[in-house]
C-alpha atoms as a PDB file:
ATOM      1  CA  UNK A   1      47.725 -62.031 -55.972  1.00  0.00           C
ATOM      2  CA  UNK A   2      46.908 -60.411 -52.670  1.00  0.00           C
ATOM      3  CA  UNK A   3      44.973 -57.737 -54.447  1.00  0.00           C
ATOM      4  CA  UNK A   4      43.013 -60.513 -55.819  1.00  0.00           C
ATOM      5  CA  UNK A   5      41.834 -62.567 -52.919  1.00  0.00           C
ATOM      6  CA  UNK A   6      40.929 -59.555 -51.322  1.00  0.00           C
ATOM      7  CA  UNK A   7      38.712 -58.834 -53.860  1.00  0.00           C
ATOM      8  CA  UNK A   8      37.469 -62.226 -54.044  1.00  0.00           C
ATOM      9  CA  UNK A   9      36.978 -61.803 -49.758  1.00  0.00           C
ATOM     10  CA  UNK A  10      35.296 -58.627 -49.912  1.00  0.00           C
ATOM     11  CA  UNK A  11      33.022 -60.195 -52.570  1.00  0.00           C
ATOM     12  CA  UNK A  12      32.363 -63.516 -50.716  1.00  0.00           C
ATOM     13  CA  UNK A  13      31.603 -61.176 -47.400  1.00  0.00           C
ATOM     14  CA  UNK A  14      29.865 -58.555 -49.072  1.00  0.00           C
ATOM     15  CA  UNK A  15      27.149 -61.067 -50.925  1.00  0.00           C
ATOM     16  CA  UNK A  16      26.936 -62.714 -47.497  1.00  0.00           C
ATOM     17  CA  UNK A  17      26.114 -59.782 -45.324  1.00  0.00           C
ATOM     18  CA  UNK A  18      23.685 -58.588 -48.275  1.00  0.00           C
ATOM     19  CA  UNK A  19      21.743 -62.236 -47.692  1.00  0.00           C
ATOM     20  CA  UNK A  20      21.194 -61.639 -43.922  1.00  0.00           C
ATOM     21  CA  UNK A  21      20.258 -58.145 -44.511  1.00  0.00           C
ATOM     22  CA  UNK A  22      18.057 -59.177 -47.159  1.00  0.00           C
ATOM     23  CA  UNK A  23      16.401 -61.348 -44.756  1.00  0.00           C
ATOM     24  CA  UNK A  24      16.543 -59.576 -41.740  1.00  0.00           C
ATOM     25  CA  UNK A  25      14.420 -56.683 -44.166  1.00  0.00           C
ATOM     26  CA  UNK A  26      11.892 -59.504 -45.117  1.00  0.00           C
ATOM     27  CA  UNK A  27      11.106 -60.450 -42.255  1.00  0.00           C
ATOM     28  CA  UNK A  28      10.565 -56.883 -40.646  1.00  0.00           C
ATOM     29  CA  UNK A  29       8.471 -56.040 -43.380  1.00  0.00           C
ATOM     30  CA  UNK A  30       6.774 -58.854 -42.977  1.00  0.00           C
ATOM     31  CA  UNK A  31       6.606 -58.363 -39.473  1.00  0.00           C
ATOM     32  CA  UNK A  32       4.912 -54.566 -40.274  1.00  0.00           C
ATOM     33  CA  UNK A  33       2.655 -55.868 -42.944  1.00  0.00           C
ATOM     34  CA  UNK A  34       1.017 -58.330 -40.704  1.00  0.00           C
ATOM     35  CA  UNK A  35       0.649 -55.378 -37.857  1.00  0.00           C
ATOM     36  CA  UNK A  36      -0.691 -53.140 -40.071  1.00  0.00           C
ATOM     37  CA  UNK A  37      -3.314 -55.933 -41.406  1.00  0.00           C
ATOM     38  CA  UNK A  38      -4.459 -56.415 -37.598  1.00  0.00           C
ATOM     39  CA  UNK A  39      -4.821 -52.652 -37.440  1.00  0.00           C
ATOM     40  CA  UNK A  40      -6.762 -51.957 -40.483  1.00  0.00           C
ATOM     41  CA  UNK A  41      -8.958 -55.285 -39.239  1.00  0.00           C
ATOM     42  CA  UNK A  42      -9.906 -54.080 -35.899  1.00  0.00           C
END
């Protein structure tokens, strides 16, 4: 049983952490696209 709901925790955590990171990599990509537009315009 503990086995299991460790699991089931690490799971839970792991699929959270990947969201924010997921995120977090959007948005810094996003952030770099948009820089690199404004240098290739000027």
């Amino acid at each position: 049983m503990t086995t299991t709901s460790t699991k089931k925790a690490a799971v839970i955590l792991g699929s959270d952490n990947y969201f924010h990171w997921e995120f977090a990599m959007r948005m810094t990509l996003a952030r770099k696209g948009r820089l690199e537009d404004g240098d290739q315009e000027e």
